[in-house]
C-alpha atoms as a PDB file:
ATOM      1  CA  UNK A   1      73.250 -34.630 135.926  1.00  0.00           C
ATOM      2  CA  UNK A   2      75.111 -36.356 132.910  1.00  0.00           C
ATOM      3  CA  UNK A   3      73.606 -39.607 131.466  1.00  0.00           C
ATOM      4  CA  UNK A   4      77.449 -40.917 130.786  1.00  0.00           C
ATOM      5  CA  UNK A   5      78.150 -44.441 131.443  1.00  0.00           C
ATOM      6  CA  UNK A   6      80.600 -44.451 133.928  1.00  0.00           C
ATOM      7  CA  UNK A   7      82.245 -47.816 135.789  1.00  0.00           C
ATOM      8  CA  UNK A   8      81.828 -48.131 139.016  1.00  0.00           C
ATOM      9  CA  UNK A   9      85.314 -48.540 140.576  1.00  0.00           C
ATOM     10  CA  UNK A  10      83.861 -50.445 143.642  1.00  0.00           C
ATOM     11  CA  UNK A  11      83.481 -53.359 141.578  1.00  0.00           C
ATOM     12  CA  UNK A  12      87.172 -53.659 140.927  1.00  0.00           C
ATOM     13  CA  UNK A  13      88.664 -56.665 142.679  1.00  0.00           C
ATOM     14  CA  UNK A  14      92.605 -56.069 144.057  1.00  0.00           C
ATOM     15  CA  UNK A  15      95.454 -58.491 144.738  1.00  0.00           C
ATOM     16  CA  UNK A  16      97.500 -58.504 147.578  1.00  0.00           C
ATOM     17  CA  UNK A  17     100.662 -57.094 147.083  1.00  0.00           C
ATOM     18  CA  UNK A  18     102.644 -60.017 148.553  1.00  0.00           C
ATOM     19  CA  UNK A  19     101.121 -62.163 145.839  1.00  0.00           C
ATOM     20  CA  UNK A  20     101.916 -59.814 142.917  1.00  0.00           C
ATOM     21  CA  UNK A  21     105.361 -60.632 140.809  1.00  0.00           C
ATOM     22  CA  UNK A  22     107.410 -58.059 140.826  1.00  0.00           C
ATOM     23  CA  UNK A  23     110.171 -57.138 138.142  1.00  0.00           C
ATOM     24  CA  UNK A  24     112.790 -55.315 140.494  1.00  0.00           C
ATOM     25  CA  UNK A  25     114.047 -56.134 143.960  1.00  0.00           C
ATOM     26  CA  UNK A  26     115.913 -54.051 146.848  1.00  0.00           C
ATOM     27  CA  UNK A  27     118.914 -56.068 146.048  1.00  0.00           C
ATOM     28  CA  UNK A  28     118.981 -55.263 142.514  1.00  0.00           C
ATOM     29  CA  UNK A  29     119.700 -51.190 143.256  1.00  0.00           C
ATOM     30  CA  UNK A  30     122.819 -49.660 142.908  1.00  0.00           C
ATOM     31  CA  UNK A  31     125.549 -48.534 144.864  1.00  0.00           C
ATOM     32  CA  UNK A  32     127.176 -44.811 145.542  1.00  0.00           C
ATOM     33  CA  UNK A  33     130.668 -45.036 146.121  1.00  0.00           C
ATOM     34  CA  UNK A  34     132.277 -46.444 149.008  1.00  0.00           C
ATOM     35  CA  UNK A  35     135.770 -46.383 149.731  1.00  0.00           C
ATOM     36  CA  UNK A  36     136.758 -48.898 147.205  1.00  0.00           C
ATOM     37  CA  UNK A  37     137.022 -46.853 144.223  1.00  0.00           C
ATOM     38  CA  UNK A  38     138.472 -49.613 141.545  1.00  0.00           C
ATOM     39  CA  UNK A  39     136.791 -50.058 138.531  1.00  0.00           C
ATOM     40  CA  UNK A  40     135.629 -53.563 139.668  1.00  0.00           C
ATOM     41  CA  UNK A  41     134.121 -51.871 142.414  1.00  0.00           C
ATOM     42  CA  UNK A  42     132.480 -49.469 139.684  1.00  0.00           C
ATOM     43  CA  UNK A  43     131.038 -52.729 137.797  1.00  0.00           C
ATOM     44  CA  UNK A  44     129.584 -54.517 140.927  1.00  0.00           C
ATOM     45  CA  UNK A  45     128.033 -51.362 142.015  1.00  0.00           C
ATOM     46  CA  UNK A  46     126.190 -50.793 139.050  1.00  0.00           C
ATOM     47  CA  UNK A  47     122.149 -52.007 139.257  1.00  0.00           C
ATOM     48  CA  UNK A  48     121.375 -55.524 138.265  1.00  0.00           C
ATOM     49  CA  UNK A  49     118.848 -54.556 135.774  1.00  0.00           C
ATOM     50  CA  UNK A  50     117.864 -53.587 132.041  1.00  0.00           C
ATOM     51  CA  UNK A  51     120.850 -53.089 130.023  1.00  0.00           C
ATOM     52  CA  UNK A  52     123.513 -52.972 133.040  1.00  0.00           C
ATOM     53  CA  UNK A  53     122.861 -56.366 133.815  1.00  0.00           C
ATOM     54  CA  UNK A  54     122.749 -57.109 130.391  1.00  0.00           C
ATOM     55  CA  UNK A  55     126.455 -55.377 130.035  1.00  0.00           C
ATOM     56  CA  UNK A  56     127.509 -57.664 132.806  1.00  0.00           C
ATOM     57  CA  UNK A  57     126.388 -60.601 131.130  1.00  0.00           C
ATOM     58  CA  UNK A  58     128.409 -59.962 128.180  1.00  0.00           C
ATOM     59  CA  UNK A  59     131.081 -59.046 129.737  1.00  0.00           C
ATOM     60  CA  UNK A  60     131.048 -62.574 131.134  1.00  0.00           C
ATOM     61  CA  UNK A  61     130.242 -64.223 127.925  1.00  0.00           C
ATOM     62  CA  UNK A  62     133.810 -62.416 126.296  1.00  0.00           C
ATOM     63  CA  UNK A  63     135.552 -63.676 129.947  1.00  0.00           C
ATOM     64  CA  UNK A  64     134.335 -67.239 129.467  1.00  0.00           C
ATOM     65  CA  UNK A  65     134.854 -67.538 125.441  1.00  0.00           C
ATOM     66  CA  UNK A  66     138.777 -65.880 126.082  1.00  0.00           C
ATOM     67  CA  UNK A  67     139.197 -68.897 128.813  1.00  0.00           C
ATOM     68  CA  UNK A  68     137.947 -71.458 127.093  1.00  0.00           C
ATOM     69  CA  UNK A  69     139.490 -70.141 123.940  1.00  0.00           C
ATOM     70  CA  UNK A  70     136.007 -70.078 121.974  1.00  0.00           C
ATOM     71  CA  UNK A  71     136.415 -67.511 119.147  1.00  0.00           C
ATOM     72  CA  UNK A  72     135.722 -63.760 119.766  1.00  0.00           C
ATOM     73  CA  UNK A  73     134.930 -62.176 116.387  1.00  0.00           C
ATOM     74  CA  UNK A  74     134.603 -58.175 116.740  1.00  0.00           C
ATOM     75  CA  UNK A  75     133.267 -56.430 113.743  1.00  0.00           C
ATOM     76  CA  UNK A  76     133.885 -52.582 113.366  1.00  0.00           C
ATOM     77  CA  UNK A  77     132.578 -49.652 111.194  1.00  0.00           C
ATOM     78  CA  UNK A  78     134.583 -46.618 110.774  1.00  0.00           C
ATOM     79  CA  UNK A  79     133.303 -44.502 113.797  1.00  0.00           C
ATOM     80  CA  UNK A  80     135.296 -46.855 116.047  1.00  0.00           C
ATOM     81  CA  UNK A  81     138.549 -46.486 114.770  1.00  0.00           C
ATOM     82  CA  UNK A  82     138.215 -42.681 114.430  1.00  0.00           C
ATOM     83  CA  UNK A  83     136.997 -42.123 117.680  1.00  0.00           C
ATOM     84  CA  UNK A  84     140.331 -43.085 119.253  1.00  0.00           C
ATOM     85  CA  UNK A  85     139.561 -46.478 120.299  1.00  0.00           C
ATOM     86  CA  UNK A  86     142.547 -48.736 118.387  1.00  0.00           C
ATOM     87  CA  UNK A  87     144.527 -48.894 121.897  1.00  0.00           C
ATOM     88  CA  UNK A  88     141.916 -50.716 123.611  1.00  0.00           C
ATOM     89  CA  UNK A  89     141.221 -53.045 121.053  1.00  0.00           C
ATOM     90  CA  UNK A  90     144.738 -53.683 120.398  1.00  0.00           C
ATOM     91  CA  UNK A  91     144.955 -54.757 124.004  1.00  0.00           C
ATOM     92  CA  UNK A  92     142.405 -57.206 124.142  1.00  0.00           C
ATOM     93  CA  UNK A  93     144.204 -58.447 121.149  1.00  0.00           C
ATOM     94  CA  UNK A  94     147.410 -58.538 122.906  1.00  0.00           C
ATOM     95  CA  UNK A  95     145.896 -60.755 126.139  1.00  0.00           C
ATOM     96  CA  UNK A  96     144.279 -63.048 123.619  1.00  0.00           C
ATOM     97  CA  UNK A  97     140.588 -62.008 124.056  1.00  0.00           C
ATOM     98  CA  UNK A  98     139.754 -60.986 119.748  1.00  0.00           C
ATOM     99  CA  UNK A  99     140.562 -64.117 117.578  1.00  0.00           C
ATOM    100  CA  UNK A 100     138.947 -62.021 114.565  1.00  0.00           C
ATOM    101  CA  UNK A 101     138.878 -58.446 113.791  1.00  0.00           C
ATOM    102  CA  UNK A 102     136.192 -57.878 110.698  1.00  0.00           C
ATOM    103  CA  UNK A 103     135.497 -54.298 109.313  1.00  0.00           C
ATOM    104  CA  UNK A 104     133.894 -52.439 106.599  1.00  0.00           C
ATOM    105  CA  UNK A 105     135.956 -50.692 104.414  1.00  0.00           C
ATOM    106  CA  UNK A 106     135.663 -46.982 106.023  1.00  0.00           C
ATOM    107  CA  UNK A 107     137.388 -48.825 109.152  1.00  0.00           C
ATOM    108  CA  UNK A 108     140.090 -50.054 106.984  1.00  0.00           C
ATOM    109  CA  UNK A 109     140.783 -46.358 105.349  1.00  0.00           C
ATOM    110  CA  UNK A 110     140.765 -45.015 108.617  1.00  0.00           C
ATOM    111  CA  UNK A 111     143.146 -47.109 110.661  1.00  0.00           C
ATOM    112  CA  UNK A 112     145.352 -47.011 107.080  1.00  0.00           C
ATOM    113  CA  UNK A 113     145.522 -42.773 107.591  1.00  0.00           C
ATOM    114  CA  UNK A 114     146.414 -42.758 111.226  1.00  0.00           C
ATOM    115  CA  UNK A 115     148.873 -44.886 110.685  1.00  0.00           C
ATOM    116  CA  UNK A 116     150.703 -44.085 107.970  1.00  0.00           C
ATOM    117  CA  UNK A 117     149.948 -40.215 108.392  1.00  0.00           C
ATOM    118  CA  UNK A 118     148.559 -39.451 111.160  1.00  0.00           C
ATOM    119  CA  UNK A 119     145.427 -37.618 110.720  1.00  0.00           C
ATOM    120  CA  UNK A 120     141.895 -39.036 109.260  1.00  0.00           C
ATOM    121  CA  UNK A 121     138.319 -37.867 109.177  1.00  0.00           C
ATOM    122  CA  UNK A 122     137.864 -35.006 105.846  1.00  0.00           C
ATOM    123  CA  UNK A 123     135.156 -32.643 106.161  1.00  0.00           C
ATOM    124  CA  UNK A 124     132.879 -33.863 104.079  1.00  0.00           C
ATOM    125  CA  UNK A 125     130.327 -30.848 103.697  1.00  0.00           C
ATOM    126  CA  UNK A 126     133.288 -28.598 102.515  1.00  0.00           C
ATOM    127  CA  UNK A 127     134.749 -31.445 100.212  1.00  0.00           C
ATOM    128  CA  UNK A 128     131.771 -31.821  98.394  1.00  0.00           C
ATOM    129  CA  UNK A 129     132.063 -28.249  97.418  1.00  0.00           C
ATOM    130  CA  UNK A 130     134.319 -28.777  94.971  1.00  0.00           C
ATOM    131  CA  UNK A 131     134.564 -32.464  94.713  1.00  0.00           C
ATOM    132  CA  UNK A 132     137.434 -32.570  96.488  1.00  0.00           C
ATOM    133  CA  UNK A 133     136.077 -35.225  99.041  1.00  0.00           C
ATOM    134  CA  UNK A 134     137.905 -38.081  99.114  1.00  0.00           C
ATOM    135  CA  UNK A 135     140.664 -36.946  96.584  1.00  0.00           C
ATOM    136  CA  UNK A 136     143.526 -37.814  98.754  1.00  0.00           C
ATOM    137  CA  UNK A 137     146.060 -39.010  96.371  1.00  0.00           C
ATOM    138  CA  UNK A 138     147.990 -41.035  98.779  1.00  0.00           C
ATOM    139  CA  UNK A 139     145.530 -42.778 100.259  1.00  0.00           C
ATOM    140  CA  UNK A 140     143.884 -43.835  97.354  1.00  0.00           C
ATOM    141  CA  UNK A 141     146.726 -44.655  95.409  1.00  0.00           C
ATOM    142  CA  UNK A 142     148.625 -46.929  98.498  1.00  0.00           C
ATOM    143  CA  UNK A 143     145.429 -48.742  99.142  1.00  0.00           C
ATOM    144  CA  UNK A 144     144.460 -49.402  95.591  1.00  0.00           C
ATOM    145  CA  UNK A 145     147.774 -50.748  94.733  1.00  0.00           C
ATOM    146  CA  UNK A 146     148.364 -52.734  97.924  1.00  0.00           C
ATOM    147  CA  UNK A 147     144.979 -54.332  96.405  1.00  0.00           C
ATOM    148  CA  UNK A 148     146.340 -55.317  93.058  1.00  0.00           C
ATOM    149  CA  UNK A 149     149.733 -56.855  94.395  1.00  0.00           C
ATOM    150  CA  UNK A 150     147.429 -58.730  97.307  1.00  0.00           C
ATOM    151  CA  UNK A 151     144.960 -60.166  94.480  1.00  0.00           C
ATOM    152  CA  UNK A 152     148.120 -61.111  92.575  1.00  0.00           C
ATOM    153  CA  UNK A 153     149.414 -62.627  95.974  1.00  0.00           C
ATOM    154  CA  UNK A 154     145.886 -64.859  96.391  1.00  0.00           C
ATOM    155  CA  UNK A 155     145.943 -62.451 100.030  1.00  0.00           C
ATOM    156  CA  UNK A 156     142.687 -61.044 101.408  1.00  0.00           C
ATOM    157  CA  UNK A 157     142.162 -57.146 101.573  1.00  0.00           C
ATOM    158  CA  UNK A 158     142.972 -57.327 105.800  1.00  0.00           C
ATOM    159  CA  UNK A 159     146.685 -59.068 104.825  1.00  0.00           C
ATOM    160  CA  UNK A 160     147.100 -56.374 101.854  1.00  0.00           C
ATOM    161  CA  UNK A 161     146.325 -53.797 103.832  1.00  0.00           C
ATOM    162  CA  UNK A 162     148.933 -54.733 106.817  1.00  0.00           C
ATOM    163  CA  UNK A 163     151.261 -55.438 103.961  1.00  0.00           C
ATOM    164  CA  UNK A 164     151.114 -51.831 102.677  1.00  0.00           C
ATOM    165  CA  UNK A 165     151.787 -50.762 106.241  1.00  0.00           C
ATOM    166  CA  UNK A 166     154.710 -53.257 106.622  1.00  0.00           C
ATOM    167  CA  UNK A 167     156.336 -51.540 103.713  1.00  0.00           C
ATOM    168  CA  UNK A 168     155.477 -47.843 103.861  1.00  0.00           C
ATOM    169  CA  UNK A 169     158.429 -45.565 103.481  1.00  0.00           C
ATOM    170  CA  UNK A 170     157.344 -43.684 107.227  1.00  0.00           C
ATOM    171  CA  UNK A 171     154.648 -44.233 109.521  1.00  0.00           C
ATOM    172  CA  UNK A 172     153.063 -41.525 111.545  1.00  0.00           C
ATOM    173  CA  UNK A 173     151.567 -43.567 114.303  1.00  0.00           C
ATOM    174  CA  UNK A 174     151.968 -47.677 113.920  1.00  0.00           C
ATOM    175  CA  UNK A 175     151.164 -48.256 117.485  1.00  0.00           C
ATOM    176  CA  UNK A 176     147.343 -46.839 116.660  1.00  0.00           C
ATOM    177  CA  UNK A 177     146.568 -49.260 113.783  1.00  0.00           C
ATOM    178  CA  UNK A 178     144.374 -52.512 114.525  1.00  0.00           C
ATOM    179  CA  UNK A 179     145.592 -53.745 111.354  1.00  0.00           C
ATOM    180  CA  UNK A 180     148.954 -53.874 111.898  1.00  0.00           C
ATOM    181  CA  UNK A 181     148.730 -55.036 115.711  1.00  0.00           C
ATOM    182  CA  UNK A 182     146.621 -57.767 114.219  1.00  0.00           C
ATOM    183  CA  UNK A 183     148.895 -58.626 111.787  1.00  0.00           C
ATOM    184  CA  UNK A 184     152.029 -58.785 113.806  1.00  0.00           C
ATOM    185  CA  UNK A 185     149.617 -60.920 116.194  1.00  0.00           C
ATOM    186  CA  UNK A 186     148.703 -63.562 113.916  1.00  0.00           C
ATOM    187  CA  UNK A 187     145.346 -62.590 113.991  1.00  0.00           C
ATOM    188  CA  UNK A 188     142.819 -62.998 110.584  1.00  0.00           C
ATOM    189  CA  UNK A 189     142.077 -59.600 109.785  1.00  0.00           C
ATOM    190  CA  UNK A 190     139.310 -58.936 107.103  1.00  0.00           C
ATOM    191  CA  UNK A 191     137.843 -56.227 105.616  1.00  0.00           C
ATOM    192  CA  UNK A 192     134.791 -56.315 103.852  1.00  0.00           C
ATOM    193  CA  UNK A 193     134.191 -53.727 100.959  1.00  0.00           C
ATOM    194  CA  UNK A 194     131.246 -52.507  99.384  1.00  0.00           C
ATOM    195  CA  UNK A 195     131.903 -50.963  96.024  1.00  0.00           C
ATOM    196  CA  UNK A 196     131.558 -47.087  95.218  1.00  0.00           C
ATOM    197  CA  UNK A 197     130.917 -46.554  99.122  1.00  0.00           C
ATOM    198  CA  UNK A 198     134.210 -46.046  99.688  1.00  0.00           C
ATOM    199  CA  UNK A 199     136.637 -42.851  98.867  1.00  0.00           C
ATOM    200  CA  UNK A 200     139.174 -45.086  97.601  1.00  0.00           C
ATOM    201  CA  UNK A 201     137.080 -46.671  95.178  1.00  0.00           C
ATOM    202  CA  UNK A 202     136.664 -43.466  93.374  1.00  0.00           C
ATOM    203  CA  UNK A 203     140.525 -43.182  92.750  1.00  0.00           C
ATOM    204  CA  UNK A 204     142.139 -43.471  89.562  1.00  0.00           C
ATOM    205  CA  UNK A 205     143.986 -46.811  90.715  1.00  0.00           C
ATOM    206  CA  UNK A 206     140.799 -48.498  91.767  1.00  0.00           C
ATOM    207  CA  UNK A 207     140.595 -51.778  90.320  1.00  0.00           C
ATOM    208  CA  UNK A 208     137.206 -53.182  90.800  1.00  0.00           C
ATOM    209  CA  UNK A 209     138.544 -56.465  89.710  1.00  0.00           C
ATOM    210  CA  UNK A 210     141.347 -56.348  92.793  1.00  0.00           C
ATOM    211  CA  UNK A 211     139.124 -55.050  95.391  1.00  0.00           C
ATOM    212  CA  UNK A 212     136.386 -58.114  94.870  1.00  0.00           C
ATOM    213  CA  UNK A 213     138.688 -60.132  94.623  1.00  0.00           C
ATOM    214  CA  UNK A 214     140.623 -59.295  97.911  1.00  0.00           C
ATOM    215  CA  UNK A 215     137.333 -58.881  99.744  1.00  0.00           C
ATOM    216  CA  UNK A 216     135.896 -61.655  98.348  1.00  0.00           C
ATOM    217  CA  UNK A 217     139.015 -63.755 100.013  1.00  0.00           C
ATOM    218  CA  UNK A 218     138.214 -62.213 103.186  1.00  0.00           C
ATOM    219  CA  UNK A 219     134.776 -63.076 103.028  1.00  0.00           C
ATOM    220  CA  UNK A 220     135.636 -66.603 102.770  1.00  0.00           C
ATOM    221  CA  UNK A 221     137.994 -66.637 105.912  1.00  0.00           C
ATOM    222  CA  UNK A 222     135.238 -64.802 108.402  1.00  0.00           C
ATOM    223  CA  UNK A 223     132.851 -67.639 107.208  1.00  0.00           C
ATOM    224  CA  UNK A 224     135.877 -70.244 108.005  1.00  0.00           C
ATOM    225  CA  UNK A 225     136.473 -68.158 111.583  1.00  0.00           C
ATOM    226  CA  UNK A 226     132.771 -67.877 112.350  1.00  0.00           C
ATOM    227  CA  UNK A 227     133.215 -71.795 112.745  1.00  0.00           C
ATOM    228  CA  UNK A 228     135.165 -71.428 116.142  1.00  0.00           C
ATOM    229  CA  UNK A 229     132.439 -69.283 117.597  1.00  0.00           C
ATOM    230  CA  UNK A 230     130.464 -72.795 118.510  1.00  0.00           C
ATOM    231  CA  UNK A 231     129.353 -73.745 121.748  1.00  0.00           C
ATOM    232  CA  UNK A 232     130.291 -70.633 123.663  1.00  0.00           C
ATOM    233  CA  UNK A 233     132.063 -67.793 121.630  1.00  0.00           C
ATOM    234  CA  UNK A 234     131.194 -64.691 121.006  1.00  0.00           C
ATOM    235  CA  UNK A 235     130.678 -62.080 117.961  1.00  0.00           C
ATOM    236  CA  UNK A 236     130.697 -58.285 118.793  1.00  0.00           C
ATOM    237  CA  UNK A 237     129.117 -55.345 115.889  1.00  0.00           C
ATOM    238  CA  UNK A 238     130.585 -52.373 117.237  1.00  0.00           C
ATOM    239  CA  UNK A 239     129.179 -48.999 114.617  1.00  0.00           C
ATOM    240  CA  UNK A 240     128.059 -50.771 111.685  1.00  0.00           C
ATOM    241  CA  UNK A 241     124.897 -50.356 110.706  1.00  0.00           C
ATOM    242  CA  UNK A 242     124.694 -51.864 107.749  1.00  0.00           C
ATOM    243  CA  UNK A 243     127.694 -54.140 106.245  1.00  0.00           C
ATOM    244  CA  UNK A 244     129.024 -56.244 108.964  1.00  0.00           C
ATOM    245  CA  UNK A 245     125.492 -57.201 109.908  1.00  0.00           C
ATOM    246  CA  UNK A 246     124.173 -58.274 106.351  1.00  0.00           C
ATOM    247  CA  UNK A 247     128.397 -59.638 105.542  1.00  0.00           C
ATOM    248  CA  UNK A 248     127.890 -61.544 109.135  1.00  0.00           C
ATOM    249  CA  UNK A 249     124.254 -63.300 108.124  1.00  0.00           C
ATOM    250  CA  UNK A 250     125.614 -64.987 105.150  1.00  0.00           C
ATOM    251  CA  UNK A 251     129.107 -65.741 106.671  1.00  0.00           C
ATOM    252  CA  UNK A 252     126.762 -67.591 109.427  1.00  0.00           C
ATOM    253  CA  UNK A 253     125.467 -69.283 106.897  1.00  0.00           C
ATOM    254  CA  UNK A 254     128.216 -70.489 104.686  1.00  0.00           C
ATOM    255  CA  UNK A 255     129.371 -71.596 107.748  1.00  0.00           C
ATOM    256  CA  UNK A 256     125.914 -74.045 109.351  1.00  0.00           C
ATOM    257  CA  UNK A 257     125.657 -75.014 105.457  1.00  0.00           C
ATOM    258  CA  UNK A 258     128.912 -76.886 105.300  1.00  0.00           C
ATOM    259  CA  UNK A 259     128.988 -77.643 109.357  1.00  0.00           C
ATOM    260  CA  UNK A 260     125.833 -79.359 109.692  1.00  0.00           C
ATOM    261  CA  UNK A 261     124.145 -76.370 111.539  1.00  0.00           C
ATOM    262  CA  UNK A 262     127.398 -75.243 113.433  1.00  0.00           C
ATOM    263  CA  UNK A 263     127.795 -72.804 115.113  1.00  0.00           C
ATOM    264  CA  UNK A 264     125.289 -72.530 117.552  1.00  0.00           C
ATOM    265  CA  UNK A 265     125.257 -71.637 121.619  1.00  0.00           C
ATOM    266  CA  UNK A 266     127.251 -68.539 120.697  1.00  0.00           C
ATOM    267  CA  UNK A 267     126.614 -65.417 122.068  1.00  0.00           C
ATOM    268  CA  UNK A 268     125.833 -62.029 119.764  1.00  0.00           C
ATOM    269  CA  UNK A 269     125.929 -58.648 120.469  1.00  0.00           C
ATOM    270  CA  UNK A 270     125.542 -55.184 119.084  1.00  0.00           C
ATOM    271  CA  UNK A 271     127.032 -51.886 120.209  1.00  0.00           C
ATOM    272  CA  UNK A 272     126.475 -49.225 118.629  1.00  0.00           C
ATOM    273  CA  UNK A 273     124.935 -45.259 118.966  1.00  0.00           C
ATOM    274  CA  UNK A 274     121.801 -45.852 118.009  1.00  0.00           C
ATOM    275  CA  UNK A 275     119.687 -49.277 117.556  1.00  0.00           C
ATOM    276  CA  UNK A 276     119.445 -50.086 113.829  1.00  0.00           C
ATOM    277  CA  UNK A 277     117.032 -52.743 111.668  1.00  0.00           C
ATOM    278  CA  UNK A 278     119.878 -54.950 110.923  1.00  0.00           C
ATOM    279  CA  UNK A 279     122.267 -55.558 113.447  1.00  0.00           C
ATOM    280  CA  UNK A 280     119.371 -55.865 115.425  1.00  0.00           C
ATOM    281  CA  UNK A 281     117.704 -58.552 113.287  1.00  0.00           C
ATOM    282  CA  UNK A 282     120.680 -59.995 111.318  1.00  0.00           C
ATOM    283  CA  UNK A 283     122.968 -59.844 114.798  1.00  0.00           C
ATOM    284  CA  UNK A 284     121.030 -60.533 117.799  1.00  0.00           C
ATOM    285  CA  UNK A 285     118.269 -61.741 116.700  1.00  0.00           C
ATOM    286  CA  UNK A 286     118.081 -64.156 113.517  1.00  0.00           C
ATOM    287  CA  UNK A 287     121.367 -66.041 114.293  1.00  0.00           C
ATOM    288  CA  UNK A 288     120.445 -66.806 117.959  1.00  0.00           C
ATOM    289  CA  UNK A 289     116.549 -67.620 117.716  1.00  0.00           C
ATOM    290  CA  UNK A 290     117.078 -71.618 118.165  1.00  0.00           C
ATOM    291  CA  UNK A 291     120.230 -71.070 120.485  1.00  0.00           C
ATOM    292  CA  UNK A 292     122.194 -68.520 122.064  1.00  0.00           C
ATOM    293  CA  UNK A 293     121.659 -65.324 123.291  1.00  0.00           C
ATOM    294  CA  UNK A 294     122.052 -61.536 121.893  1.00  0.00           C
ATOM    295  CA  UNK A 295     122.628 -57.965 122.510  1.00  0.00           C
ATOM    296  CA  UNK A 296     121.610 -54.723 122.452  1.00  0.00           C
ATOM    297  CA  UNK A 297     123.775 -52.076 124.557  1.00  0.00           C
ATOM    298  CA  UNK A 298     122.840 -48.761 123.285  1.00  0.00           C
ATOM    299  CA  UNK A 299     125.547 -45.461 123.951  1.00  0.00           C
ATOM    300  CA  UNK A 300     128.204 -43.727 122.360  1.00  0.00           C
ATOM    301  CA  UNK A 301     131.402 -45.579 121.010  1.00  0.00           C
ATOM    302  CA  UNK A 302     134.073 -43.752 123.139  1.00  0.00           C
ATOM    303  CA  UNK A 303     132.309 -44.448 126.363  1.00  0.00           C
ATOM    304  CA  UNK A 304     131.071 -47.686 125.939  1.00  0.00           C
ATOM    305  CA  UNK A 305     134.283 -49.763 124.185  1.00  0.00           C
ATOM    306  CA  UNK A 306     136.620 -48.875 126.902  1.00  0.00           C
ATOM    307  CA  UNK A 307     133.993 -49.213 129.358  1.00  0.00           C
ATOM    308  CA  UNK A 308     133.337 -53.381 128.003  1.00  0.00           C
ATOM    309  CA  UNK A 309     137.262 -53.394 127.208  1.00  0.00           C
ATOM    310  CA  UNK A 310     138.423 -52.681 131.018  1.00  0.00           C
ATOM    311  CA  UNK A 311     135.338 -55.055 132.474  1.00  0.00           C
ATOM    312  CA  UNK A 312     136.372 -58.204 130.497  1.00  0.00           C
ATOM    313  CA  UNK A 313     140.015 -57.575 131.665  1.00  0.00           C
ATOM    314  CA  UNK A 314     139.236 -57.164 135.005  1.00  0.00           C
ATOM    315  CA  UNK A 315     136.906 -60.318 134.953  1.00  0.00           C
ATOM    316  CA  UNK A 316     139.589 -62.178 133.306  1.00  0.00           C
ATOM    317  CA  UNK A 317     142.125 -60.939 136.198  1.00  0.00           C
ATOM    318  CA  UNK A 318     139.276 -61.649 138.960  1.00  0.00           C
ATOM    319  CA  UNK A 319     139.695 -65.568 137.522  1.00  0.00           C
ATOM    320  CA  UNK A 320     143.502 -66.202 138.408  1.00  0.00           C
END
């Protein structure tokens, strides 16, 4: 017979199970479908727990911020615009949901190409070849000198980039660009470069001087639009994993330094593939640790936008 220490399990004291907490109920389940098939049929049925009832709760902090008419900031990266999603954001534009639409400069070169030609998205692996990645003439060259007449101009790089589009000989497809729907909607559109990551910036008609310049002015305005996010308003990262997050943090910033602490109660959140360091820390977390409440809703771009896109309009709808 072994000499091993064992415990003797008829020492251990239980609880009733009526007296234990418990973290999901019955009522929290979900439902199959019945024979209303709507989408807001879709969104009630879903299970009131983990991220689903987190995904209702933002969809009811976008609802309440449109109503009230709190600011709605919504901050892309690249992967949204060329995954097909410009018609949905264009929309909430349109019913007066965005009040800001941010991006890093990929988004910006993106929404530019399907625009004015079409097409976007090189592959890279065979570009890199025989450095050919990025060389698109046009591109660069329409860009880069819509950035030295905006810097001229005192515009940001959003405005110079809706101005190109406003004067392009032809446009392939100007219903798919946020930039011009933005424009044409009054809406602040800014774009927020980071030099040499950027195909554009490795044109011959890059001006470093124009491009900080024009960013630089858009900086400026998301710190004076991050100011109507208090008491209720919302900011959205959708795919960027690394600029709008750390260009967001100091916008925040400049805008509690000169505000006395404003904004705060505002509501953060980050939607994205995969969960990254920063948005995580410099989106949901940081800016709402004293007030507020963030984020996380985890899944791929072209399911999850129009999925948040067609719940905050039908919310909005339920309301009148």
């Amino acid at each position: 017979m072994s000499d091993v220490r064992e415990t003797d399990l008829s020492r251990v004291r239980t609880v009733p199970i009526a007296a234990r907490p418990n973290k999901v109920r019955a009522e929290e389940f979900c439902a199959p479908p019945g024979d209303d098939r709507s989408f807001a049929a879709f969104v009630r049925a879903l299970p009131d727990v983990l991220v689903a009832r987190d995904f209702r709760a933002v969809v009811e902090a976008i609802a309440a911020a449109a109503r009230a008419r709190k600011g709605v900031i919504v901050m892309l990266g690249g992967h949204i615009v060329k995954t097909g999603l410009a018609p949905v954001l264009i929309d909430l534009m349109r019913r007066g949901v965005i009040t800001h639409l941010a991006m890093n400069g990929s988004a910006a070169i993106h929404d530019f190409e399907m625009a004015r030609f079409g097409g976007t998205s090189e592959d890279v692996a065979a570009g890199l070849r025989d450095g050919s990645f990025g060389m698109a003439e046009e591109t660069g060259r329409e860009l880069n000198e819509a950035f030295v007449r905006g810097s001229a101009a005192q515009r940001g790089m959003g405005e110079s980039v809706a101005e190109a589009l406003a004067a392009a000989p032809s446009l392939a497809h100007p219903e798919l660009s946020v930039i011009r729907a933005a424009s044409e909607l009054g809406i602040p559109t800014t774009v927020h470069a980071a030099l040499g990551a950027e195909i554009i910036h490795q044109h011959p008609a890059a001006s470093g001087a124009a491009i900080g310049d024009t960013s630089h002015r858009d900086f400026r305005r998301l710190a004076a639009s991050i100011e109507t996010i208090d008491q209720g308003g919302v900011v959205l990262n959708c795919g960027s994993a690394v600029i709008m997050p750390e260009v967001f943090l100091k916008a925040l910033t400049i805008a509690r330094n000169v505000n006395a602490g404003a904004p705060r109660h505002f509501t953060t959140v980050d939607l994205d593939m995969q969960r990254h360091y920063r948005p995580r820390m410099n989106v949901v977390q940081r800016p709402t640790l004293e007030s507020g409440k963030g984020y996380e809703i985890t899944g791929h771009h072209e399911i999850m936008v129009p999925l948040l896109a067609w719940a905050v309009v039908e919310k909005l709808e339920e309301a009148r």
